[in-house]
PDB file of N, CA and C in Angstrom:
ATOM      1  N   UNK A   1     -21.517 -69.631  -9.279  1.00  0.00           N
ATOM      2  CA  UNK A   1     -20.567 -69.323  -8.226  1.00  0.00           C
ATOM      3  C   UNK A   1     -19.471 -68.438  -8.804  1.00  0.00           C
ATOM      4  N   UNK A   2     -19.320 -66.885  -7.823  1.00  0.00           N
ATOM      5  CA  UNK A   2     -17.861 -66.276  -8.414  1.00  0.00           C
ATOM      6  C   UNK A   2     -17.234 -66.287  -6.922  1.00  0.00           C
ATOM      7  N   UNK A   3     -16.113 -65.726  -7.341  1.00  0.00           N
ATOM      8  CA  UNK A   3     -15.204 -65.236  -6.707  1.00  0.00           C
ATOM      9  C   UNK A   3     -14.145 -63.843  -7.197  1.00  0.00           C
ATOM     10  N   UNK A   4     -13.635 -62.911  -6.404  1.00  0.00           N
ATOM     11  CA  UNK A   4     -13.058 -62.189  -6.675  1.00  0.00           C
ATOM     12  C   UNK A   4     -11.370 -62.720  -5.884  1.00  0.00           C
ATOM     13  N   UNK A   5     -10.142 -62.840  -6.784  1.00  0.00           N
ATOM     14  CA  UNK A   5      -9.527 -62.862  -6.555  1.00  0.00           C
ATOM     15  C   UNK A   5      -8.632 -61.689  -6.709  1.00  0.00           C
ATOM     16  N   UNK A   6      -7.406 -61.823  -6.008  1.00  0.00           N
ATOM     17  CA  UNK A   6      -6.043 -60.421  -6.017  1.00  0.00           C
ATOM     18  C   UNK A   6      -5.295 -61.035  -6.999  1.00  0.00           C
ATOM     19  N   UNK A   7      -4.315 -60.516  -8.176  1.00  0.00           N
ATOM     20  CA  UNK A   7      -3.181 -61.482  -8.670  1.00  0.00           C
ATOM     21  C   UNK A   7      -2.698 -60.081  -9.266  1.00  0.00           C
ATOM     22  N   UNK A   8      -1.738 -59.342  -9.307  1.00  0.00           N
ATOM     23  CA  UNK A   8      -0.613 -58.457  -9.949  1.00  0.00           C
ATOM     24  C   UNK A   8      -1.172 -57.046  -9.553  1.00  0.00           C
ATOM     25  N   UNK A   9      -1.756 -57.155  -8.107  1.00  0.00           N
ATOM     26  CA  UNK A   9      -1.716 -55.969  -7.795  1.00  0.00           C
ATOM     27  C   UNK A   9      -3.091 -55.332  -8.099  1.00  0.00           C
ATOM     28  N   UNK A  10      -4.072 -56.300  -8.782  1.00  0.00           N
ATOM     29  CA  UNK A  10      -5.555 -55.674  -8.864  1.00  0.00           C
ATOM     30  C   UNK A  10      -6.102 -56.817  -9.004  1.00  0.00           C
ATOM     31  N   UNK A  11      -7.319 -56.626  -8.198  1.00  0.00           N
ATOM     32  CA  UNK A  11      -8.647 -57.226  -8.549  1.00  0.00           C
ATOM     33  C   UNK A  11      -9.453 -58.040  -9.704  1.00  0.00           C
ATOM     34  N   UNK A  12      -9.894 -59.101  -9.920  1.00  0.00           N
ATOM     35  CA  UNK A  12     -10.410 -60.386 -11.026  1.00  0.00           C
ATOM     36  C   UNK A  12     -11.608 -60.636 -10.430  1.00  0.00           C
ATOM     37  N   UNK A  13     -13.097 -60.581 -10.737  1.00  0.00           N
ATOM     38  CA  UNK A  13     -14.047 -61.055 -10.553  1.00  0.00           C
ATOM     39  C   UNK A  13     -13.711 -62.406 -11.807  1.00  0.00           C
ATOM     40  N   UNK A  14     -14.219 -63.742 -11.044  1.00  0.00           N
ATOM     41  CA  UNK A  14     -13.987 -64.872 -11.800  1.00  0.00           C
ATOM     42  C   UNK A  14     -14.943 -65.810 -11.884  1.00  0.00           C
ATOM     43  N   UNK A  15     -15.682 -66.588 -12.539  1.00  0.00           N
ATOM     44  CA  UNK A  15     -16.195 -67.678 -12.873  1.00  0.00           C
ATOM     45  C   UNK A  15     -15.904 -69.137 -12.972  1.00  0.00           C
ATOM     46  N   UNK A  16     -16.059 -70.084 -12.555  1.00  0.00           N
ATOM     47  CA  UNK A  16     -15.243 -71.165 -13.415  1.00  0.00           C
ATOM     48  C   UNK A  16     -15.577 -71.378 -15.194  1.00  0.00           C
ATOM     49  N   UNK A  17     -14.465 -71.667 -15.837  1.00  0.00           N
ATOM     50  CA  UNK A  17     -14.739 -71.535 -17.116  1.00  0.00           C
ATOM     51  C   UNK A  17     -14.557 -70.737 -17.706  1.00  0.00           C
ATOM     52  N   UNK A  18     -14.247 -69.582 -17.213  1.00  0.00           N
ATOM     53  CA  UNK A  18     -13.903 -68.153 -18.411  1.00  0.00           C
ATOM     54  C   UNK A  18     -12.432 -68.185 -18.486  1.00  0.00           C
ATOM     55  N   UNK A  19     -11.980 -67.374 -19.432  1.00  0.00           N
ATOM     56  CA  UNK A  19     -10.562 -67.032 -19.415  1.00  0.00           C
ATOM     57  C   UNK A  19     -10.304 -65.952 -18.707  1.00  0.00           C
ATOM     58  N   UNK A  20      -8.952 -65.257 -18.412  1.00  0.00           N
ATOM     59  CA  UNK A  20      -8.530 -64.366 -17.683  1.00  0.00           C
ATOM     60  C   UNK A  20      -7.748 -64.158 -17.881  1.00  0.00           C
ATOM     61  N   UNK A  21      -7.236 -62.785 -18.242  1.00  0.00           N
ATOM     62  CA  UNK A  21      -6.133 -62.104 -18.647  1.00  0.00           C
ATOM     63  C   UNK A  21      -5.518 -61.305 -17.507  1.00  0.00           C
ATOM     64  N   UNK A  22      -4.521 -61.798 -16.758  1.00  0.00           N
ATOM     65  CA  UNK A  22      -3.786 -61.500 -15.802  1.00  0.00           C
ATOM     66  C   UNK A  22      -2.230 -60.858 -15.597  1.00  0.00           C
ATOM     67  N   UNK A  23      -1.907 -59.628 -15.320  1.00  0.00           N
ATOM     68  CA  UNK A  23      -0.334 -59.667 -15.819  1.00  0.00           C
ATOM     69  C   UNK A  23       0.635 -60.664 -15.314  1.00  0.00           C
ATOM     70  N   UNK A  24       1.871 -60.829 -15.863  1.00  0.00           N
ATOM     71  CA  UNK A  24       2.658 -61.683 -16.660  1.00  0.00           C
ATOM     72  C   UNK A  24       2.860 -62.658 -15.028  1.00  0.00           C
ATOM     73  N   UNK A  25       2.237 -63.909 -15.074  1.00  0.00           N
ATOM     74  CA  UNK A  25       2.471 -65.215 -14.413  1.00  0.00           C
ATOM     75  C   UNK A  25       4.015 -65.615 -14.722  1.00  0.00           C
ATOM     76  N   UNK A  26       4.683 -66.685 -13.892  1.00  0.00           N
ATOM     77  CA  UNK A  26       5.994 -67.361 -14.210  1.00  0.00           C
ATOM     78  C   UNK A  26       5.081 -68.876 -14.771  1.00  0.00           C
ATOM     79  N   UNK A  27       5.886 -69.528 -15.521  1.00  0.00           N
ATOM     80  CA  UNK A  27       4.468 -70.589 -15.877  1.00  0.00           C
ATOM     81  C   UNK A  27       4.650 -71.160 -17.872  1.00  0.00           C
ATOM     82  N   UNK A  28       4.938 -72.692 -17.940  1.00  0.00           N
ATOM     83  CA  UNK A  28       4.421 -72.644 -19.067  1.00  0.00           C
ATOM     84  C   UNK A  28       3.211 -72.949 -19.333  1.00  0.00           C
ATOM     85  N   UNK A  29       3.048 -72.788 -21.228  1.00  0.00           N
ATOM     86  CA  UNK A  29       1.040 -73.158 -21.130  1.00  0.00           C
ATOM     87  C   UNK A  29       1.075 -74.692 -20.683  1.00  0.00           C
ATOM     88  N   UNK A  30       0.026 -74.560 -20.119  1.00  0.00           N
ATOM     89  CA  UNK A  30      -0.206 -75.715 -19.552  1.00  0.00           C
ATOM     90  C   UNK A  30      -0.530 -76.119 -18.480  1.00  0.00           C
ATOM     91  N   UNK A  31       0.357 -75.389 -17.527  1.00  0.00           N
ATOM     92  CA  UNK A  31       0.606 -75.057 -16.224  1.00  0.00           C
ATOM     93  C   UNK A  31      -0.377 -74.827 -15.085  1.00  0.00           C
ATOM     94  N   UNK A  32      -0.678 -75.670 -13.788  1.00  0.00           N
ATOM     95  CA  UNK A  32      -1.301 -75.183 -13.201  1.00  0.00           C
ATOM     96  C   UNK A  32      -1.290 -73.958 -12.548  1.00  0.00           C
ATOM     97  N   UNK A  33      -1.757 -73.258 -12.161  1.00  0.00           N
ATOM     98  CA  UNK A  33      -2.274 -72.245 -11.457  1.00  0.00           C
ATOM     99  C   UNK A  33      -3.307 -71.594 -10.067  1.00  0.00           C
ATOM    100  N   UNK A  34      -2.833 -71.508  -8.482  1.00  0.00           N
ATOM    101  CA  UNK A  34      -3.679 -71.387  -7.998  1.00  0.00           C
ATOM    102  C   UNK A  34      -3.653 -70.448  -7.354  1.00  0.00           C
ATOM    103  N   UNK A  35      -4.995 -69.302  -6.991  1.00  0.00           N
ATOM    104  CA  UNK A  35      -5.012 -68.310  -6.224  1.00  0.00           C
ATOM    105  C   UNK A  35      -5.037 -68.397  -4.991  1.00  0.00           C
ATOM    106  N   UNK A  36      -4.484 -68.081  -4.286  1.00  0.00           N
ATOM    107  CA  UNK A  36      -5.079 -68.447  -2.464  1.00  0.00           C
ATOM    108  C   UNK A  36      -5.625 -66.738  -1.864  1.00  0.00           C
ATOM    109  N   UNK A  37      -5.123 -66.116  -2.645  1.00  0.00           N
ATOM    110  CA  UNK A  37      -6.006 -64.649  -2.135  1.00  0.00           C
ATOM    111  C   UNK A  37      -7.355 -64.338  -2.808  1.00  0.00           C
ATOM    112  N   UNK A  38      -8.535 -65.322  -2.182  1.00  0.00           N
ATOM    113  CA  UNK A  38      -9.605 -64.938  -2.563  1.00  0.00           C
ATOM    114  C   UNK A  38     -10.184 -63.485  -1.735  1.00  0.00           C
ATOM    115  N   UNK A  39     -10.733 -62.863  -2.226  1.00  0.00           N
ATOM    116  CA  UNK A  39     -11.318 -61.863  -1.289  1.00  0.00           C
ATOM    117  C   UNK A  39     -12.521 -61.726  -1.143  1.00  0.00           C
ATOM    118  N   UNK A  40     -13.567 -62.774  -1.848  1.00  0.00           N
ATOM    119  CA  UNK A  40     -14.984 -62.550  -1.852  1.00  0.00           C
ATOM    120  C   UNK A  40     -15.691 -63.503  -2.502  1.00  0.00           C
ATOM    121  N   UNK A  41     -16.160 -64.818  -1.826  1.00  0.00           N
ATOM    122  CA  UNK A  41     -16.742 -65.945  -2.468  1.00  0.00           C
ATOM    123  C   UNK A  41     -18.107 -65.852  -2.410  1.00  0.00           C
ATOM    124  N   UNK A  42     -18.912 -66.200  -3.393  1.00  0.00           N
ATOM    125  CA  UNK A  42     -20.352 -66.095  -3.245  1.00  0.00           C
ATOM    126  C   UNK A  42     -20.887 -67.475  -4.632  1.00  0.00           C
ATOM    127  N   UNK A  43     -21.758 -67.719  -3.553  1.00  0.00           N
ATOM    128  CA  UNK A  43     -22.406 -68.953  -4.247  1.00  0.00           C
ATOM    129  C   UNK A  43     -24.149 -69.476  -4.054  1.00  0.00           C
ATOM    130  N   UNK A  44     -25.027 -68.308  -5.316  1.00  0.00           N
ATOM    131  CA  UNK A  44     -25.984 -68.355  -5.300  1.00  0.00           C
ATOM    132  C   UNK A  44     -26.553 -66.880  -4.193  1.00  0.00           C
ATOM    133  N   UNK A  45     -27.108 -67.678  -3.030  1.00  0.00           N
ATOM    134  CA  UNK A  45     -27.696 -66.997  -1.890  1.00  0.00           C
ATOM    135  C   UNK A  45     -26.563 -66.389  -0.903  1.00  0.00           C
ATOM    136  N   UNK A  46     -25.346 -66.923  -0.781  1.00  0.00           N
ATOM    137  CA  UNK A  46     -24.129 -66.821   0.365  1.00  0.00           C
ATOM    138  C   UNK A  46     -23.474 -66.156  -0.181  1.00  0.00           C
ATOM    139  N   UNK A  47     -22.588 -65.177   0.077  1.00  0.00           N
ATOM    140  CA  UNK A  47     -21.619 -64.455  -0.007  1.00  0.00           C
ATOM    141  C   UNK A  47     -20.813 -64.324   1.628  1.00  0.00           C
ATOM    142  N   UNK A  48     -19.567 -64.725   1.115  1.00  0.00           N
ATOM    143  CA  UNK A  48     -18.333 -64.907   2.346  1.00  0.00           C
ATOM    144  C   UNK A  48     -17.511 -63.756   1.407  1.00  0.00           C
ATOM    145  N   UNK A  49     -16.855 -63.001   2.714  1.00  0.00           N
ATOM    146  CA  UNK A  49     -16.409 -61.505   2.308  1.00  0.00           C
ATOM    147  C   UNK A  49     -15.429 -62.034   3.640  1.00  0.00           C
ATOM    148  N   UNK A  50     -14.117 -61.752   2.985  1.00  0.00           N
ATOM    149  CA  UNK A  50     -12.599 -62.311   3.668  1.00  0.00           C
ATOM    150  C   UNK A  50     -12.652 -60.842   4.604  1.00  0.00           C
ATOM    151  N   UNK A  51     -11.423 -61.138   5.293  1.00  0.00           N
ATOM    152  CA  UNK A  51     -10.897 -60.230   6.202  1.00  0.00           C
ATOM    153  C   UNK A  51      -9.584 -60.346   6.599  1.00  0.00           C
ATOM    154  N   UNK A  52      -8.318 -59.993   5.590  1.00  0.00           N
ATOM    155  CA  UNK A  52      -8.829 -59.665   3.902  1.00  0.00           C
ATOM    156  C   UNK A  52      -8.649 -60.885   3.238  1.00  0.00           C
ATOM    157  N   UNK A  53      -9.157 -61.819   3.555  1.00  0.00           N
ATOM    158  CA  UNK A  53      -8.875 -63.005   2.529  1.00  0.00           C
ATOM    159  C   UNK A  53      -9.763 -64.151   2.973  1.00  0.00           C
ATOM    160  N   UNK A  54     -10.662 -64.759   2.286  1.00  0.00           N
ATOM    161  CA  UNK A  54     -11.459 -66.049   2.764  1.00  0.00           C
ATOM    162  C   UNK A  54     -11.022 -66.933   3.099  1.00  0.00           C
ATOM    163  N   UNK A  55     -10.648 -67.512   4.357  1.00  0.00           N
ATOM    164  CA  UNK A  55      -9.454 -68.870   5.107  1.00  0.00           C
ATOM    165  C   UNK A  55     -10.001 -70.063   4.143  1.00  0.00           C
ATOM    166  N   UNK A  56      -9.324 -70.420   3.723  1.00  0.00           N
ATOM    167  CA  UNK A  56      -9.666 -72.217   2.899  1.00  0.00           C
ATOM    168  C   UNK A  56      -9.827 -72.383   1.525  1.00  0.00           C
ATOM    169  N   UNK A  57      -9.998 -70.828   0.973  1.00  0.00           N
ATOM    170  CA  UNK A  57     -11.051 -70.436  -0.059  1.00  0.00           C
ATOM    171  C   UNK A  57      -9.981 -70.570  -1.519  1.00  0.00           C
ATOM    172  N   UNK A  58      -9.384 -71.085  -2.396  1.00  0.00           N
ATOM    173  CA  UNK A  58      -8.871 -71.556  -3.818  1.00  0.00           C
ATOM    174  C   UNK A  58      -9.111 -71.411  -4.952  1.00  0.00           C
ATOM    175  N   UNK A  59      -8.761 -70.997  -5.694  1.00  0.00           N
ATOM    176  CA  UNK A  59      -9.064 -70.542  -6.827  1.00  0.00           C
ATOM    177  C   UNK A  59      -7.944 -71.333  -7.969  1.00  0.00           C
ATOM    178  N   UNK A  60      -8.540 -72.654  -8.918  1.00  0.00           N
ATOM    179  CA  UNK A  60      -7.447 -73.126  -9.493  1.00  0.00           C
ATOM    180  C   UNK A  60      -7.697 -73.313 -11.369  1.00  0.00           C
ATOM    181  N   UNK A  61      -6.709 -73.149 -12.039  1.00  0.00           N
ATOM    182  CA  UNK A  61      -6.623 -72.925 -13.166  1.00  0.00           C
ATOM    183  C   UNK A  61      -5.548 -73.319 -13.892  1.00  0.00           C
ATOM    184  N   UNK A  62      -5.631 -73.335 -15.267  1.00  0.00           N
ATOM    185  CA  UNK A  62      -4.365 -73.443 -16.237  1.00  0.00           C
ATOM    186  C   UNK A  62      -4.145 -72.168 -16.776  1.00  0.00           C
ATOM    187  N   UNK A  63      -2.555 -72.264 -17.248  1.00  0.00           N
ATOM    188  CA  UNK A  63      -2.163 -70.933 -18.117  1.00  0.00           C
ATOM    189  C   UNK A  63      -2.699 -71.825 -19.564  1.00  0.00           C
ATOM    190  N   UNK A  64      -3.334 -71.070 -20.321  1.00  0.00           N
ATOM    191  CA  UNK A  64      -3.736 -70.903 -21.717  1.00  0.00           C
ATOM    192  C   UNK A  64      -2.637 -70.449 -22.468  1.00  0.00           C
ATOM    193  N   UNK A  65      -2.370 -68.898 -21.940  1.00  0.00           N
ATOM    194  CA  UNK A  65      -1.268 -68.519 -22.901  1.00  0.00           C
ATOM    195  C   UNK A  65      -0.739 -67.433 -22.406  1.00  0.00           C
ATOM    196  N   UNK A  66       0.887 -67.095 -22.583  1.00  0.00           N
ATOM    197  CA  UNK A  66       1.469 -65.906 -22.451  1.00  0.00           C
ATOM    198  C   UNK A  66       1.936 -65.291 -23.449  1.00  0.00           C
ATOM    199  N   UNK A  67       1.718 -64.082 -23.592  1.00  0.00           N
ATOM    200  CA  UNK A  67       1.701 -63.226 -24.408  1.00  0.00           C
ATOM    201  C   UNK A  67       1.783 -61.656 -23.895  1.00  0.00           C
ATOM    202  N   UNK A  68       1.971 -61.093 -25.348  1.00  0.00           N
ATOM    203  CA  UNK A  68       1.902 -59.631 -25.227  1.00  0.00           C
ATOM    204  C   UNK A  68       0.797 -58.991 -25.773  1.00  0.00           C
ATOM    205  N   UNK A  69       0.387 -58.040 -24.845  1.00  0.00           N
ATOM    206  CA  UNK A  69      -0.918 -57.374 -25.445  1.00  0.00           C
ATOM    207  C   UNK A  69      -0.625 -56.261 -26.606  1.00  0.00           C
ATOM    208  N   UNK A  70      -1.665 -55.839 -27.057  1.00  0.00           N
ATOM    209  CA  UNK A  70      -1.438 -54.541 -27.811  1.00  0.00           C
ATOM    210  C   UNK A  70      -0.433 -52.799 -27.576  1.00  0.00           C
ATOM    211  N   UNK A  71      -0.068 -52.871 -28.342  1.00  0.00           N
ATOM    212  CA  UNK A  71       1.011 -51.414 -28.306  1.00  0.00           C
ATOM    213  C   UNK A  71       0.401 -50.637 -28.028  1.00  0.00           C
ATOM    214  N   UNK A  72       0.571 -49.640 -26.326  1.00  0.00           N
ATOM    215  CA  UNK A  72       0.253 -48.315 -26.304  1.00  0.00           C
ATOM    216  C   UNK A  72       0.986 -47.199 -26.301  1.00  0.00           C
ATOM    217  N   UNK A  73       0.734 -46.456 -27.029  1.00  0.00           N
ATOM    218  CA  UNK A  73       1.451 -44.950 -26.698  1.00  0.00           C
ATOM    219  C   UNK A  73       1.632 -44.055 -25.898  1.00  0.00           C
ATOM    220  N   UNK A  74       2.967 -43.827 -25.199  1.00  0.00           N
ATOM    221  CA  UNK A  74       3.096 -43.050 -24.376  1.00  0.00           C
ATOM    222  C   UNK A  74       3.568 -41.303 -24.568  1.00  0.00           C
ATOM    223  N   UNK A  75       2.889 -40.206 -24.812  1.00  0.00           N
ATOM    224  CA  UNK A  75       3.087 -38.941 -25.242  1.00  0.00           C
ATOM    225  C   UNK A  75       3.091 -38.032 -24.057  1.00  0.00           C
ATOM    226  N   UNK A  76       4.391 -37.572 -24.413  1.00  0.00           N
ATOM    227  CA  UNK A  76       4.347 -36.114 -23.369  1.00  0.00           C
ATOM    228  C   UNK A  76       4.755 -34.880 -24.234  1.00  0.00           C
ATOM    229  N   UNK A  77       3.774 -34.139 -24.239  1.00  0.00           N
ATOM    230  CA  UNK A  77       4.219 -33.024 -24.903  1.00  0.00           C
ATOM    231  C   UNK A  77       4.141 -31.773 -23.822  1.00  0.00           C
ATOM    232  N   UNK A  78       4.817 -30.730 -24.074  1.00  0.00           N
ATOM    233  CA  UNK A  78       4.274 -29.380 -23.403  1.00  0.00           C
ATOM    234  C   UNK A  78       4.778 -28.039 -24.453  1.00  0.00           C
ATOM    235  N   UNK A  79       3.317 -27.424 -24.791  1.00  0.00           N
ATOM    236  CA  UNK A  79       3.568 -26.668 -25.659  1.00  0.00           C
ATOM    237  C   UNK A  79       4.530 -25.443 -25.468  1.00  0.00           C
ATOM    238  N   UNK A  80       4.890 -24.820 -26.727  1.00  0.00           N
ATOM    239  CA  UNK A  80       5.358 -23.685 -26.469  1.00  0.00           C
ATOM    240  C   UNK A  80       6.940 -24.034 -25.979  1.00  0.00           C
ATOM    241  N   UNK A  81       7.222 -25.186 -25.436  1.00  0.00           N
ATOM    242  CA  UNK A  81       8.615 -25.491 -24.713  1.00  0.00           C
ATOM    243  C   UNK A  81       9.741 -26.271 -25.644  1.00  0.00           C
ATOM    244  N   UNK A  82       9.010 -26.627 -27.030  1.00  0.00           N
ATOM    245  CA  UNK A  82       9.833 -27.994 -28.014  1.00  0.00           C
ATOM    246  C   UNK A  82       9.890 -28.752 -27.112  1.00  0.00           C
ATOM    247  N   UNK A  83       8.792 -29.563 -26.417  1.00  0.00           N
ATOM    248  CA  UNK A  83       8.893 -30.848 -25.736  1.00  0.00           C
ATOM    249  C   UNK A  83       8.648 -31.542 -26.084  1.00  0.00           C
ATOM    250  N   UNK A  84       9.238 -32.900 -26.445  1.00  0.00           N
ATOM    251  CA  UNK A  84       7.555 -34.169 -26.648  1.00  0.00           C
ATOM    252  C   UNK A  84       8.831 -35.167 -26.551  1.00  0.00           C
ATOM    253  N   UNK A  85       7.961 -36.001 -26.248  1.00  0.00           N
ATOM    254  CA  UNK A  85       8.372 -37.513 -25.593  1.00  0.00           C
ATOM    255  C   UNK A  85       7.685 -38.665 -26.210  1.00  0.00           C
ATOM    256  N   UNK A  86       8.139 -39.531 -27.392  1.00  0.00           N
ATOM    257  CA  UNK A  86       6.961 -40.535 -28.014  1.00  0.00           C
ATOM    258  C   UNK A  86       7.741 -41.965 -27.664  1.00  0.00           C
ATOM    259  N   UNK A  87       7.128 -42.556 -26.624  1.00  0.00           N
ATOM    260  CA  UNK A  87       7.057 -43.732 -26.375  1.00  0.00           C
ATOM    261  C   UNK A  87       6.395 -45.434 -26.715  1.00  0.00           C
ATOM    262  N   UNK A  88       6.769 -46.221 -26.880  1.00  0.00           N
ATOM    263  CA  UNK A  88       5.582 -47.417 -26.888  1.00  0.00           C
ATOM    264  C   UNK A  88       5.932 -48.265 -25.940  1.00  0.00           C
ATOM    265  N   UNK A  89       4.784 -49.335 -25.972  1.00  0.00           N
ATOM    266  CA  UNK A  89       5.131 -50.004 -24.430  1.00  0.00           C
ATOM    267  C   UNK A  89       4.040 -50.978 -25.067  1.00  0.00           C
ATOM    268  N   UNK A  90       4.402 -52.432 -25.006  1.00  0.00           N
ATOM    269  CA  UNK A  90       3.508 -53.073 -24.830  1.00  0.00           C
ATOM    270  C   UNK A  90       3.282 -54.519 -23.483  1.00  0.00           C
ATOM    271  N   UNK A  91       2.492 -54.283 -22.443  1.00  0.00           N
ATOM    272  CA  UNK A  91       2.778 -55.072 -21.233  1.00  0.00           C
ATOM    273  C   UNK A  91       2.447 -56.693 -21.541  1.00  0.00           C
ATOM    274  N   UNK A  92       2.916 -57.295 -20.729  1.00  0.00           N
ATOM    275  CA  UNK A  92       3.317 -59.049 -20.867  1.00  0.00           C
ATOM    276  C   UNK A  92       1.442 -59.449 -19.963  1.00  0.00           C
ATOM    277  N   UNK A  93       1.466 -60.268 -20.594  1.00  0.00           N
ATOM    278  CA  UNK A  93      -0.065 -60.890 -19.605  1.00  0.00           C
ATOM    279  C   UNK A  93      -0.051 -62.647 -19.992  1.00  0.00           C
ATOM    280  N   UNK A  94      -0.892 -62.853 -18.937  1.00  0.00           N
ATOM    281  CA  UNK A  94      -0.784 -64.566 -19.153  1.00  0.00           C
ATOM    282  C   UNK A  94      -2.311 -64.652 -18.794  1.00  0.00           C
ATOM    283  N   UNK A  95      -2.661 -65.380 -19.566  1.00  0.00           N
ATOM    284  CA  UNK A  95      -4.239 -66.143 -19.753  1.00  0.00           C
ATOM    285  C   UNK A  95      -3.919 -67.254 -19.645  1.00  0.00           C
ATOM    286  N   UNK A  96      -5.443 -67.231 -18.378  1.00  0.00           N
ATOM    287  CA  UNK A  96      -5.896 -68.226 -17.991  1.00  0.00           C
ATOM    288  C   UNK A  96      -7.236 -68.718 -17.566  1.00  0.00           C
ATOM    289  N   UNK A  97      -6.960 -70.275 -17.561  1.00  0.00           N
ATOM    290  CA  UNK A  97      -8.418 -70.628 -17.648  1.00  0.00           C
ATOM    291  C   UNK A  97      -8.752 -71.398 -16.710  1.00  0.00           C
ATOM    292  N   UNK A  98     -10.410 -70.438 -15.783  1.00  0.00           N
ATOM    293  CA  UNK A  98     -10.488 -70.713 -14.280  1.00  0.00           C
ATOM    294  C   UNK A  98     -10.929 -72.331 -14.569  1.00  0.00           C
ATOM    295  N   UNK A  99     -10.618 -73.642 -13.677  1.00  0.00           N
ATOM    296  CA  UNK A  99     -11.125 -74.448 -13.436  1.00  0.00           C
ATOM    297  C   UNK A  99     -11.983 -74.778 -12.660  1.00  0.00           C
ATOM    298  N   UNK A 100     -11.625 -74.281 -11.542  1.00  0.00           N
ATOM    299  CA  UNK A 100     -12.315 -74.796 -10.174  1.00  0.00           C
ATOM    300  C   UNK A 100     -12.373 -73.827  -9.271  1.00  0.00           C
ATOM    301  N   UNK A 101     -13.183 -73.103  -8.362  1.00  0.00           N
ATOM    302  CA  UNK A 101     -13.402 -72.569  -7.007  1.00  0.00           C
ATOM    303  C   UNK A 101     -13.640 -72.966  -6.122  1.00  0.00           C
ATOM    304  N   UNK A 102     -12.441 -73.697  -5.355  1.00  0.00           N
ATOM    305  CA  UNK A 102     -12.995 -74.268  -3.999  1.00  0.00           C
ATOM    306  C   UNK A 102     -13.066 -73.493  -2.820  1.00  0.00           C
ATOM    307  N   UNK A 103     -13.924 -73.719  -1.867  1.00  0.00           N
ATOM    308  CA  UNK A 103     -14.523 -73.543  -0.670  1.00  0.00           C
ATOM    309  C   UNK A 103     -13.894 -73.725   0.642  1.00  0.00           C
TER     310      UNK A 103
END
């Protein structure tokens, strides 16, 4: 059984049992966690496809962990002009771990 849930503005195909790296939840570890914007439950042979959201449909979990991901670089250069712009950025995410998909 998956489900696709919404959480920070994009899309999670989910399992029960996997982890999930989601941007930054409010939440300590530990913490429950539940989606109510499923958008696409399927189980086996059935697939229920919301409009835009499956009525009843739950998605529940713990935070594992919050953290910061890896440093990316942000570069703007434009030649010929002495431009450049060297940035880093590294974004906040919270993992978590699906428990349950209810119906």
């Amino acid at each position: 059984m998956y489900a696709v849930v919404a959480t920070g503005g994009k899309q999670y195909k989910v399992e029960a049992g996997e982890v999930l790296r989601v941007e930054k939840l409010q939440g300590d570890v530990g913490a429950q966690v539940a989606f109510d914007q499923v958008l696409l439950l399927a189980d086996g042979e059935n697939v229920r496809v919301g409009q835009p959201t499956v009525a009843g449909a739950t998605v529940k979990g713990h935070i594992v962990e919050q953290g910061k991901s890896k440093k990316i670089i942000v570069f703007k250069y434009k030649r010929r002009k002495r431009y450049r712009r060297k940035q880093g950025h590294r974004q906040l995410f919270t993992a978590i771990k699906i428990d349950a998909i209810e119906a």
